[in-house]
C-alpha atoms as a PDB file:
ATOM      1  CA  UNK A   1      38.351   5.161 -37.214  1.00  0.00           C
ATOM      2  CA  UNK A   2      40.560   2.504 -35.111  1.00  0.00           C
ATOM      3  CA  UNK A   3      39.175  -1.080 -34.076  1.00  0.00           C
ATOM      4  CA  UNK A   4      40.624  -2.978 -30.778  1.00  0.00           C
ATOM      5  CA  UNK A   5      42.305  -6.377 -31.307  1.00  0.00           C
ATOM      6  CA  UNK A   6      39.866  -8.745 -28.869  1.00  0.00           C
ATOM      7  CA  UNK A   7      42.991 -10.644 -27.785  1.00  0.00           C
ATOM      8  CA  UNK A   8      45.650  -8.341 -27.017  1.00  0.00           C
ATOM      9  CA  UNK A   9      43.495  -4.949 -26.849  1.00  0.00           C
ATOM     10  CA  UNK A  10      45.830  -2.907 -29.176  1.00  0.00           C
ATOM     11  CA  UNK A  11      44.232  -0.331 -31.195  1.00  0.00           C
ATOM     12  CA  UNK A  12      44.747  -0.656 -34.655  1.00  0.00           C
ATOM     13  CA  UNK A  13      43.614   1.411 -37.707  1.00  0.00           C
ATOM     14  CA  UNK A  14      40.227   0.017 -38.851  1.00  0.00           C
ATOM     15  CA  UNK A  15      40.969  -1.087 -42.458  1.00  0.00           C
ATOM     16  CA  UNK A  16      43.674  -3.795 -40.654  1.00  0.00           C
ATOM     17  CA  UNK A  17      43.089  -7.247 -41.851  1.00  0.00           C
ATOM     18  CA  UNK A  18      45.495  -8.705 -38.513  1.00  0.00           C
ATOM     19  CA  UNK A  19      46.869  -7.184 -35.187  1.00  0.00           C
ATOM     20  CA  UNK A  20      49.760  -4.938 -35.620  1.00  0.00           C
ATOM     21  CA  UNK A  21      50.463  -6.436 -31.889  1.00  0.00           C
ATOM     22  CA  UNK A  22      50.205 -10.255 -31.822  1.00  0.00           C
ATOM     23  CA  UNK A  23      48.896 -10.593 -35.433  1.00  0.00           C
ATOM     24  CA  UNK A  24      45.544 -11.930 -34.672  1.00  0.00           C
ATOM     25  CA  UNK A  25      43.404 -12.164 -37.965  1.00  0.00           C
ATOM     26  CA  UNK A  26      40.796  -9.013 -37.556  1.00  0.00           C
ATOM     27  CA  UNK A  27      38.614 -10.404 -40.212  1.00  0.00           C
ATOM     28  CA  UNK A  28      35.033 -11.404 -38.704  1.00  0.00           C
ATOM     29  CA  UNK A  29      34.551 -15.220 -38.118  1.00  0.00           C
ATOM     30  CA  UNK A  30      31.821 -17.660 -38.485  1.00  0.00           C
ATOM     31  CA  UNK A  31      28.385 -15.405 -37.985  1.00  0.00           C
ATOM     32  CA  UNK A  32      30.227 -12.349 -38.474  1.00  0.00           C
ATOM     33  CA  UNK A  33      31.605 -12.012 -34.599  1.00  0.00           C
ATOM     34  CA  UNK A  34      35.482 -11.464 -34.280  1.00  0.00           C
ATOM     35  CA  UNK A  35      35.124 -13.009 -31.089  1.00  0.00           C
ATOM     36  CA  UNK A  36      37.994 -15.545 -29.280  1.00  0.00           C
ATOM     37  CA  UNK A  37      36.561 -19.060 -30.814  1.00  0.00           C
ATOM     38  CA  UNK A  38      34.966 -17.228 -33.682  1.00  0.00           C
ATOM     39  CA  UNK A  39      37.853 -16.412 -35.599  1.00  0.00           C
ATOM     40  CA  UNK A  40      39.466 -18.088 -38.290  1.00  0.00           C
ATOM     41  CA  UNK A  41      43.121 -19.488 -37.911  1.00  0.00           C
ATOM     42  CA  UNK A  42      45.305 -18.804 -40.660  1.00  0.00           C
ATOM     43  CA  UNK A  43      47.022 -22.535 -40.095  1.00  0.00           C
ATOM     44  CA  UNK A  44      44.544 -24.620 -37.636  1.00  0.00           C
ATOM     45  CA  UNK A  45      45.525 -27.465 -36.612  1.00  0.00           C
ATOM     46  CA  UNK A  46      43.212 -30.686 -37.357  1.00  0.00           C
ATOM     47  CA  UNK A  47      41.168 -32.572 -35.326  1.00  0.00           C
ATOM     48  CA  UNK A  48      42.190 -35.776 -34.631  1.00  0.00           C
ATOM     49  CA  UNK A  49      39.762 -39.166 -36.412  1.00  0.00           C
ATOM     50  CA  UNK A  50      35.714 -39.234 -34.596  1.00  0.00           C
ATOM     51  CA  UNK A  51      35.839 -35.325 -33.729  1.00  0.00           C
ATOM     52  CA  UNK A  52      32.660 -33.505 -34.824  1.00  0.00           C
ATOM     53  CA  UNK A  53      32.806 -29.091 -35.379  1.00  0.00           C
ATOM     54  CA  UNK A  54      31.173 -27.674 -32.018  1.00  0.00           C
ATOM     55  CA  UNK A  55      28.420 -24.679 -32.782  1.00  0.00           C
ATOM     56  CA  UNK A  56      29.374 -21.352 -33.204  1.00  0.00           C
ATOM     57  CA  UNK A  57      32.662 -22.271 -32.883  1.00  0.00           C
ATOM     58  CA  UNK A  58      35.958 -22.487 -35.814  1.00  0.00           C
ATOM     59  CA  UNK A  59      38.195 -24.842 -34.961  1.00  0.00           C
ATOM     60  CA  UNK A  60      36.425 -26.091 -32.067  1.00  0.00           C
ATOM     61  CA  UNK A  61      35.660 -29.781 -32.249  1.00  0.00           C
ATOM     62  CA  UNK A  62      34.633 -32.514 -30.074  1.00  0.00           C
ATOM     63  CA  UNK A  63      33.969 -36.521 -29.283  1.00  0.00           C
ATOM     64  CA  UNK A  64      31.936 -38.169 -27.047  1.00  0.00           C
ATOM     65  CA  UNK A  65      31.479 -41.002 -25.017  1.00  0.00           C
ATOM     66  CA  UNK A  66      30.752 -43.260 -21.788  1.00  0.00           C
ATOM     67  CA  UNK A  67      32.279 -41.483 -18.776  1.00  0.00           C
ATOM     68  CA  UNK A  68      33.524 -45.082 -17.504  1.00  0.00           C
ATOM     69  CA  UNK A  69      34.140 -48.716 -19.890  1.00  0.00           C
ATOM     70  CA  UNK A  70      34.162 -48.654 -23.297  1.00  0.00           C
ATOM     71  CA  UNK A  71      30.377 -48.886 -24.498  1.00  0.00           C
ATOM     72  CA  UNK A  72      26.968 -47.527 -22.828  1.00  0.00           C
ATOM     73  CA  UNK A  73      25.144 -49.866 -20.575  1.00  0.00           C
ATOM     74  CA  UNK A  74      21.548 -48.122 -19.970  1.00  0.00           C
ATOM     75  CA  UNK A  75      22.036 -44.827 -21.825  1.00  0.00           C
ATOM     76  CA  UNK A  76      22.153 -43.509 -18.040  1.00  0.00           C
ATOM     77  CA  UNK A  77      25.395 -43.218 -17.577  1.00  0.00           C
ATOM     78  CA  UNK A  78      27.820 -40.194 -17.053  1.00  0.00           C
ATOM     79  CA  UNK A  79      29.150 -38.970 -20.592  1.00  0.00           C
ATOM     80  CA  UNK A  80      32.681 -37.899 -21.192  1.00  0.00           C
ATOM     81  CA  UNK A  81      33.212 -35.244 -23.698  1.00  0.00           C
ATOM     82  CA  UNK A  82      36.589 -34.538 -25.324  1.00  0.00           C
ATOM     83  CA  UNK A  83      37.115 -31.186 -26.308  1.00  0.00           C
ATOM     84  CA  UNK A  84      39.918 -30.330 -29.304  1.00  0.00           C
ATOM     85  CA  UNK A  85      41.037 -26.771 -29.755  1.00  0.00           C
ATOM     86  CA  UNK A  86      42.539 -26.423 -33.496  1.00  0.00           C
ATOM     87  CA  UNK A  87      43.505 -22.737 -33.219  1.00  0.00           C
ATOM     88  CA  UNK A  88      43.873 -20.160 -30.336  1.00  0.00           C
ATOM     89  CA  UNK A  89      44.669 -20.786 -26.740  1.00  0.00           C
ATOM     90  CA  UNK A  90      41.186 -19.956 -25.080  1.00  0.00           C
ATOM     91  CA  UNK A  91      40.104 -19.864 -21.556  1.00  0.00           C
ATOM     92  CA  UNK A  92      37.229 -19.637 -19.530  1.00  0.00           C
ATOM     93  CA  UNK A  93      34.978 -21.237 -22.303  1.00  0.00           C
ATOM     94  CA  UNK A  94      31.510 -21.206 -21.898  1.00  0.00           C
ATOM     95  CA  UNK A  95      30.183 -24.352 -23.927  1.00  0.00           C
ATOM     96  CA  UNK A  96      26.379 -25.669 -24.132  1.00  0.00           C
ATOM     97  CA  UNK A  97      25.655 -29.556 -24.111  1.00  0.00           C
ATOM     98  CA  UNK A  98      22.564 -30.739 -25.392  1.00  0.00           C
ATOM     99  CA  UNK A  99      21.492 -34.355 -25.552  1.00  0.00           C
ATOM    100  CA  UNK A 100      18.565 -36.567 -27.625  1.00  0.00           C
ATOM    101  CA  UNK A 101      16.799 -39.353 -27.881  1.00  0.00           C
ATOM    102  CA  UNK A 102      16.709 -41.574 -30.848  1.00  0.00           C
ATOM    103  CA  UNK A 103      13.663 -40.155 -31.919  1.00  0.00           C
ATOM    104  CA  UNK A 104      14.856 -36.668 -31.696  1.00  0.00           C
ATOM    105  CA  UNK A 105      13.427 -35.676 -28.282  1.00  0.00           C
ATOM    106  CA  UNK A 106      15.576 -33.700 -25.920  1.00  0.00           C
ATOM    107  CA  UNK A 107      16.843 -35.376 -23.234  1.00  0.00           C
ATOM    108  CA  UNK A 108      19.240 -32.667 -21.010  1.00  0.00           C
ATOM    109  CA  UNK A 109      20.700 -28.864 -21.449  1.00  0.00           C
ATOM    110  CA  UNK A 110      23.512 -28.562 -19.263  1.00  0.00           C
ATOM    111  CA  UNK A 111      25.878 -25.417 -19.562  1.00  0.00           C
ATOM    112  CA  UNK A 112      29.757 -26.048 -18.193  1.00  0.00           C
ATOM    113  CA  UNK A 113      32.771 -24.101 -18.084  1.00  0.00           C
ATOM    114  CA  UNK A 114      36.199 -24.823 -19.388  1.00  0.00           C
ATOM    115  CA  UNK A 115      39.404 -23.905 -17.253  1.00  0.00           C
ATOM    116  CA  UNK A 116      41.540 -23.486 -20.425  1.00  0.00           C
ATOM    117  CA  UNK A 117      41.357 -24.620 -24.224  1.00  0.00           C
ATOM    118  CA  UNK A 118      45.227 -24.927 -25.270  1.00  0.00           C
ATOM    119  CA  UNK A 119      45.885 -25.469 -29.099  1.00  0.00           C
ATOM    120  CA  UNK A 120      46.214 -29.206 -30.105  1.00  0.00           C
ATOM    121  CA  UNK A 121      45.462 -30.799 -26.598  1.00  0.00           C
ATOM    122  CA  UNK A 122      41.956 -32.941 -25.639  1.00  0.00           C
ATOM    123  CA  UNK A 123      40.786 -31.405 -23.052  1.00  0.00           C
ATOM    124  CA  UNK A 124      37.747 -34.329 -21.395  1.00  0.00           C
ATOM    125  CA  UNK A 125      34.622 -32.465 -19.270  1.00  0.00           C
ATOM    126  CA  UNK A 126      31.820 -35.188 -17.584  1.00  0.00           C
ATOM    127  CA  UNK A 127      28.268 -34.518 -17.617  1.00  0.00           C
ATOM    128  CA  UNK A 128      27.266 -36.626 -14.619  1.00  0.00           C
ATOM    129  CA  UNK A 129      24.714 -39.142 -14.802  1.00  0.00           C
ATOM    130  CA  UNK A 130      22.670 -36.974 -12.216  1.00  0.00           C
ATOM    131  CA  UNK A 131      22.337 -33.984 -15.052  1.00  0.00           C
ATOM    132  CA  UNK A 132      20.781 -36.554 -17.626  1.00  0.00           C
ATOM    133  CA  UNK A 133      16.788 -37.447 -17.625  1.00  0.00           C
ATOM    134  CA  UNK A 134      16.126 -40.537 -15.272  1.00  0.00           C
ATOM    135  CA  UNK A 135      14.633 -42.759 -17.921  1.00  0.00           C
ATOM    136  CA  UNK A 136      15.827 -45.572 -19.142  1.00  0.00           C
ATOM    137  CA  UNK A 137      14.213 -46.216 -22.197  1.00  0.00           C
ATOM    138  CA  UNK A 138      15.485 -42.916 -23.993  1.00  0.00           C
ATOM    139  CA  UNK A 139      19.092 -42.745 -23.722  1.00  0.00           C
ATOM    140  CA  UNK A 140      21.318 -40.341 -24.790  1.00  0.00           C
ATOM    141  CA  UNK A 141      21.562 -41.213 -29.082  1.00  0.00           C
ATOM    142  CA  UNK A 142      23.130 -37.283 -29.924  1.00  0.00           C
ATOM    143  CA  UNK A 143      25.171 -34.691 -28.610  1.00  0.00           C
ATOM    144  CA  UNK A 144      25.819 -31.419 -29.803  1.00  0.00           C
ATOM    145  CA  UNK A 145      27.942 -28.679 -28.336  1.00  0.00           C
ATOM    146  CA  UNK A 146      27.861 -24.992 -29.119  1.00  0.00           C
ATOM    147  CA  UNK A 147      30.349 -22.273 -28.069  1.00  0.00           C
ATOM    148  CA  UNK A 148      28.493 -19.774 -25.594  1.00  0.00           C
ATOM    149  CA  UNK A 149      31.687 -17.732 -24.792  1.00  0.00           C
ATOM    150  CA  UNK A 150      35.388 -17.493 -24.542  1.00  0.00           C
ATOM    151  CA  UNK A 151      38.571 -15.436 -23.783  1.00  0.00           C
ATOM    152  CA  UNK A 152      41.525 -15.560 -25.452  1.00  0.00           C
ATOM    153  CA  UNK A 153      44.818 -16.772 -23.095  1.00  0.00           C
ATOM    154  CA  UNK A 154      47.620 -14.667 -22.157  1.00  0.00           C
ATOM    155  CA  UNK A 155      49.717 -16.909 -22.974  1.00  0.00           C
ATOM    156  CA  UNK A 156      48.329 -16.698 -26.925  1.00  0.00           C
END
């Protein structure tokens, strides 16, 4: 029985542990998916200080902050996100961004897609004050991010 490498498509025999092609570990990642994001990286890099792991994801990590200034004004605000990939060059990445209150409740779900995740770079996405909940009492106290998606690069 053979088993396709998910980056590079070569066919390899199934008891492979990496890509006879481009090497690519074959071994399943977090939640048992050899999927692009989902697979372990022999030699990841590390995420630089304030980056938490994103869902779903190894070696996907993130930060978050005001969009604009250096603090939050109203909790209404645009937020920037910085995105740091620590292992394979993805692209097209699906990501989910979810947002609470301080006393837990939800305050937006807003899905985005990333262009192109290279290996060691931020990468910043905005969620726009217009996709956040209008009131100002409850703002924003939580993010979390979880990997919906992704292709690996050509270029990996």
């Amino acid at each position: 029985m053979e088993q396709k490498c998910p980056r590079c498509r070569t066919v390899n025999v199934r008891a492979a542990r990496f890509c006879a092609h481009c090497g690519l570990s074959l071994r399943a990642g977090s939640g048992g998916q050899v999927a692009p994001g989902r697979i372990r990286h022999p030699k990841p890099a590390s995420p630089p200080d304030g980056f938490h792991a994103c869902r779903d994801a190894d070696h996907l990590h993130f930060r978050w902050g005001p969009a604009y200034g250096d603090s939050f004004l109203l909790g209404t605000e645009g937020i920037a996100v910085f995105l740091f990939n620590g292992a394979y060059p993805l692209e097209e990445v699906v990501l989910e961004l979810s947002g609470k209150d301080d006393t837990g409740k939800a305050r937006f779900s807003v899905t985005q897609t990333v262009e192109a995740l290279p290996v060691g770079q931020e990468v910043r996405i905005e969620i726009p004050s217009y996709e956040l909940s209008n009131e100002l009492a409850a703002p924003v106290r939580e993010l979390d991010v979880t990997l919906v998606s992704a292709e690996f690069s050509p270029e990996s």
